[in-house]
N, C-alpha and C. Protein backbone atom coordinates (compact mmCIF):
# COMPACT_ATOMS: atom_id res chain seq x y z
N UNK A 1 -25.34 24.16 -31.35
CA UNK A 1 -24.74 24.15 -30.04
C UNK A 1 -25.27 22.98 -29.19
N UNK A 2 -27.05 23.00 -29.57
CA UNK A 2 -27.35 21.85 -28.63
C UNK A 2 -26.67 19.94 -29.33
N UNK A 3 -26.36 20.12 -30.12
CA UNK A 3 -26.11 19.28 -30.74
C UNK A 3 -24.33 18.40 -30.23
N UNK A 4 -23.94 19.48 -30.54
CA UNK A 4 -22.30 19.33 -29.76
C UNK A 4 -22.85 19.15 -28.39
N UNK A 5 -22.93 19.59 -27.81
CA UNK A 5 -23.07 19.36 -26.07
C UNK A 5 -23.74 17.84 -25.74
N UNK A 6 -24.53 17.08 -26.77
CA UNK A 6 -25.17 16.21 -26.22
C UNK A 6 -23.97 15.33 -27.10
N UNK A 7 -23.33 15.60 -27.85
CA UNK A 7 -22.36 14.99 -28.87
C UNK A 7 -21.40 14.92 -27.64
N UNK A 8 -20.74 15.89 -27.02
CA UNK A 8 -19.90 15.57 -25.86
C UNK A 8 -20.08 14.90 -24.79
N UNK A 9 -21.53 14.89 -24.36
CA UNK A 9 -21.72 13.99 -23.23
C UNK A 9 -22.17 12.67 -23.39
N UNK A 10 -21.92 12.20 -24.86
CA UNK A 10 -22.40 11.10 -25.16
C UNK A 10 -20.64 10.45 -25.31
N UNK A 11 -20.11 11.44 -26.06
CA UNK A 11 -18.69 10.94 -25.61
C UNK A 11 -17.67 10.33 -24.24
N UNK A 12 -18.00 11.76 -23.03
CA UNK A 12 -17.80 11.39 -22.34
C UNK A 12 -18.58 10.26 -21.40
N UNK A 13 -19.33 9.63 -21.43
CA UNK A 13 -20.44 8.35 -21.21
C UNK A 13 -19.81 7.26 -21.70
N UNK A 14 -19.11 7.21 -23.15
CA UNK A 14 -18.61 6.20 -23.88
C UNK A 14 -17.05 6.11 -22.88
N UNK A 15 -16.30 7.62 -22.90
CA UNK A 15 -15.17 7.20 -22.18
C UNK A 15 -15.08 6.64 -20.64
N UNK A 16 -16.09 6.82 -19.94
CA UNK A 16 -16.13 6.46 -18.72
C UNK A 16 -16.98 5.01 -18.76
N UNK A 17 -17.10 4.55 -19.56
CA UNK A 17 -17.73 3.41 -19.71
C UNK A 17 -16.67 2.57 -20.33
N UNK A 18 -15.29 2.68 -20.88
CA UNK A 18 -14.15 2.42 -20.72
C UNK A 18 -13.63 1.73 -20.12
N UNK A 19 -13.28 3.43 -19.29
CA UNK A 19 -12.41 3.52 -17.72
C UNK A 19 -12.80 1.90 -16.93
N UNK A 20 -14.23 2.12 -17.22
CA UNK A 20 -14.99 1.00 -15.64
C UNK A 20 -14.32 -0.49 -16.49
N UNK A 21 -14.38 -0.92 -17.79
CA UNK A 21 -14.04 -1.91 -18.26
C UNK A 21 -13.07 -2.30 -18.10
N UNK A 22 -11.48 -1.07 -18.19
CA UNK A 22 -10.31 -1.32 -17.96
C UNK A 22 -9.80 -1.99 -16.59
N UNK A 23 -10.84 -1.23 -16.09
CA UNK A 23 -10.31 -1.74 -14.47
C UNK A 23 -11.19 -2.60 -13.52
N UNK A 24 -12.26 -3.68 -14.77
CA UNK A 24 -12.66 -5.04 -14.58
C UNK A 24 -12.08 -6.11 -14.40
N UNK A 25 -10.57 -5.77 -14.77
CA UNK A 25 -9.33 -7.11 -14.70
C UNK A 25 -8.61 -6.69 -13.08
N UNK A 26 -8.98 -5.89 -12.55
CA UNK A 26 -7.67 -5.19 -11.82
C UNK A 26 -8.82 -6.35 -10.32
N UNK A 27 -10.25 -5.50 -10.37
CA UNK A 27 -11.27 -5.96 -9.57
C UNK A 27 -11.14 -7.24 -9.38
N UNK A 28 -11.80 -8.25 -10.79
CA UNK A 28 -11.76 -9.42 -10.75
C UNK A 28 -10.34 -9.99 -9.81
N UNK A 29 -9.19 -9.36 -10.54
CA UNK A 29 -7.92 -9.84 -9.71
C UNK A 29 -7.94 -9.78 -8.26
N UNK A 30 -8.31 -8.43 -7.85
CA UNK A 30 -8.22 -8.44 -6.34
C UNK A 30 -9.24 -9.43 -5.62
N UNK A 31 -10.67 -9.69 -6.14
CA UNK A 31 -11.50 -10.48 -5.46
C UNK A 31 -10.53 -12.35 -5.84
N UNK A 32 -10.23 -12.63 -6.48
CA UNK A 32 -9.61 -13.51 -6.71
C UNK A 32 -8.55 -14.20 -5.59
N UNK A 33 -7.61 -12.57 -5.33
CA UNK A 33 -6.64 -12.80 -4.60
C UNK A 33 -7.31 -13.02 -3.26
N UNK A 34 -8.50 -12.14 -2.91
CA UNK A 34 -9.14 -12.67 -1.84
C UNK A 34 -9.54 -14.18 -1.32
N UNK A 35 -10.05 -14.57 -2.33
CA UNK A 35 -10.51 -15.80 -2.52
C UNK A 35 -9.58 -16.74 -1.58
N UNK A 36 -8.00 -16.68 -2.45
CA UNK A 36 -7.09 -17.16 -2.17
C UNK A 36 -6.53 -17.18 -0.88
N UNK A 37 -6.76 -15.83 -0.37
CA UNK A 37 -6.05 -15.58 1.24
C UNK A 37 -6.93 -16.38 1.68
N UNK A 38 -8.40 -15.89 1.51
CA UNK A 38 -9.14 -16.65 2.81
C UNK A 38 -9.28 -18.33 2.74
N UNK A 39 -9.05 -18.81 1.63
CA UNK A 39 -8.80 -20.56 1.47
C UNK A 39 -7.35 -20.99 2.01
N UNK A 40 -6.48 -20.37 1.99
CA UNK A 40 -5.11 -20.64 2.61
C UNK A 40 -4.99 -20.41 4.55
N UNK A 41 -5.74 -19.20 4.87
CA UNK A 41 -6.10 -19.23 6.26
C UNK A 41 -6.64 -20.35 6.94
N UNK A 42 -7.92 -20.76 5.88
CA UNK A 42 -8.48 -22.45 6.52
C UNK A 42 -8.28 -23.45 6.10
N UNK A 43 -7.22 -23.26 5.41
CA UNK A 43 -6.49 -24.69 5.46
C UNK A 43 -5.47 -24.37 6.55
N UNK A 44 -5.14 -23.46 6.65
CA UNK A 44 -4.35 -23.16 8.08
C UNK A 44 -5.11 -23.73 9.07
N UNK A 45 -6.02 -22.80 9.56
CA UNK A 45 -7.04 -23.39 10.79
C UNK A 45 -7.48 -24.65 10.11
N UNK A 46 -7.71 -25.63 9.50
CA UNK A 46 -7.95 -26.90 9.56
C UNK A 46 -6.58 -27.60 9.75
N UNK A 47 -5.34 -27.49 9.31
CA UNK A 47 -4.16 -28.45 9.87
C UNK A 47 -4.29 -27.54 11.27
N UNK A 48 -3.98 -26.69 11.74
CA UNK A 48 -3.78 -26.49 13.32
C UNK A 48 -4.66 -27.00 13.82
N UNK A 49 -5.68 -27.36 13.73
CA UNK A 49 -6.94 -28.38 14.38
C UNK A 49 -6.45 -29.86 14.50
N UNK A 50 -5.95 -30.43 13.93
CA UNK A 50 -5.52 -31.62 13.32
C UNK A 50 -4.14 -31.44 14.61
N UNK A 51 -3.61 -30.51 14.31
CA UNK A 51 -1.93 -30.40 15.01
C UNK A 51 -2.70 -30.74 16.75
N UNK A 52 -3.43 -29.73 16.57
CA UNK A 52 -4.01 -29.75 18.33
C UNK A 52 -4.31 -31.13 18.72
N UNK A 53 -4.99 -31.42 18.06
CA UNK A 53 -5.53 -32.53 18.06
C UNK A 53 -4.85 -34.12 18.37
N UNK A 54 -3.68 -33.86 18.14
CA UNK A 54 -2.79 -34.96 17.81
C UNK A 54 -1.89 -34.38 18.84
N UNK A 55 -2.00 -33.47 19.49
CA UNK A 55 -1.22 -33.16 21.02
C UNK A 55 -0.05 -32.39 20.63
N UNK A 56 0.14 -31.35 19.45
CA UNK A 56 1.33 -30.64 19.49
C UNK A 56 1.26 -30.01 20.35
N UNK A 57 2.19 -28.98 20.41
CA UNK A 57 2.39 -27.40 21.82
C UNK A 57 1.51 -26.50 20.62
N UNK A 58 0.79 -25.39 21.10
CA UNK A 58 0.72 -24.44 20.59
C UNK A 58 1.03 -23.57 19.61
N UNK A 59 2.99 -23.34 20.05
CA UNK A 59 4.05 -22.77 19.65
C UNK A 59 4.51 -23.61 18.25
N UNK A 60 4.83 -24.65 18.52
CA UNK A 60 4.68 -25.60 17.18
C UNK A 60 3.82 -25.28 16.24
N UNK A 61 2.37 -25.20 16.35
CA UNK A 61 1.34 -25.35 15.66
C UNK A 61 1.28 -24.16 15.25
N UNK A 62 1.47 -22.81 15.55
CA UNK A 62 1.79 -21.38 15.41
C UNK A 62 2.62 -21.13 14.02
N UNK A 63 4.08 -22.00 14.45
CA UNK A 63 5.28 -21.76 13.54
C UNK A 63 4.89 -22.24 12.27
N UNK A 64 4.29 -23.28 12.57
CA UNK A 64 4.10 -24.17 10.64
C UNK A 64 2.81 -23.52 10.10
N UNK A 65 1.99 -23.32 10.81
CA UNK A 65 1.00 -22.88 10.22
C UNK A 65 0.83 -21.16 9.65
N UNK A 66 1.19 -20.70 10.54
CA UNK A 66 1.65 -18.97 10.59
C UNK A 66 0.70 -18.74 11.66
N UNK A 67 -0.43 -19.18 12.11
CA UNK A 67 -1.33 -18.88 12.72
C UNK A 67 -1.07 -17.77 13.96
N UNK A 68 -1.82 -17.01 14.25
CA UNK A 68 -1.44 -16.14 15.58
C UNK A 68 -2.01 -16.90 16.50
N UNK A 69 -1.75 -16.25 17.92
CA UNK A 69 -2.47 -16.86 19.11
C UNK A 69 -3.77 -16.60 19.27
N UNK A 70 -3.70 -15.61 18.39
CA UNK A 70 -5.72 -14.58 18.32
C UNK A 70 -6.18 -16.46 18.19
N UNK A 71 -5.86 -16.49 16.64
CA UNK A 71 -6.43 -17.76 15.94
C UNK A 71 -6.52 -19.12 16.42
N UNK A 72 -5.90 -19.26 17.42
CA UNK A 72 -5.76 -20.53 17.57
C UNK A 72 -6.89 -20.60 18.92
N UNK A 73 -6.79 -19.34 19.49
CA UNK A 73 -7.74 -19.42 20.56
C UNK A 73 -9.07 -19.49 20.75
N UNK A 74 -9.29 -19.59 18.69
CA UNK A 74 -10.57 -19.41 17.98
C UNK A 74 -10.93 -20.64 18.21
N UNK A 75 -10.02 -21.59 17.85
CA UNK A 75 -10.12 -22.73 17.37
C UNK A 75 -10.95 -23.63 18.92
């Protein structure tokens, strides 16, 4: 009996040690996609810097960039 029971929880150890592997691609992906948003935001805020800079309107610099007004007021 003691034998099976440590036979099962050695199983279930192996299957949940799996699980975590399977969904090492899903992780990696999402930190990835992160990556991505936040490098596309500052290249946003670096051309709207540039836009300001060079005397656009605001509203201009908003539309091409996507930027909100939060953001620009960062700037």
């Amino acid at each position: 009996m003691v034998e099976y029971l440590l036979r099962k929880k050695a199983l279930r150890l192996k299957l949940n040690a799996l699980k975590l592997k399977l969904n090492e691609p899903i992780l990696l992906n999402n930190a990835l996609k992160s990556r991505l948003k936040r490098a596309k935001k500052n290249k946003a805020i670096e051309t709207a810097r540039t836009m300001l800079a060079d005397g656009l309107d605001a509203a201009v610099v908003m539309k091409y960039t996507g930027l909100s007004p939060d953001d620009l007021a960062t700037l």
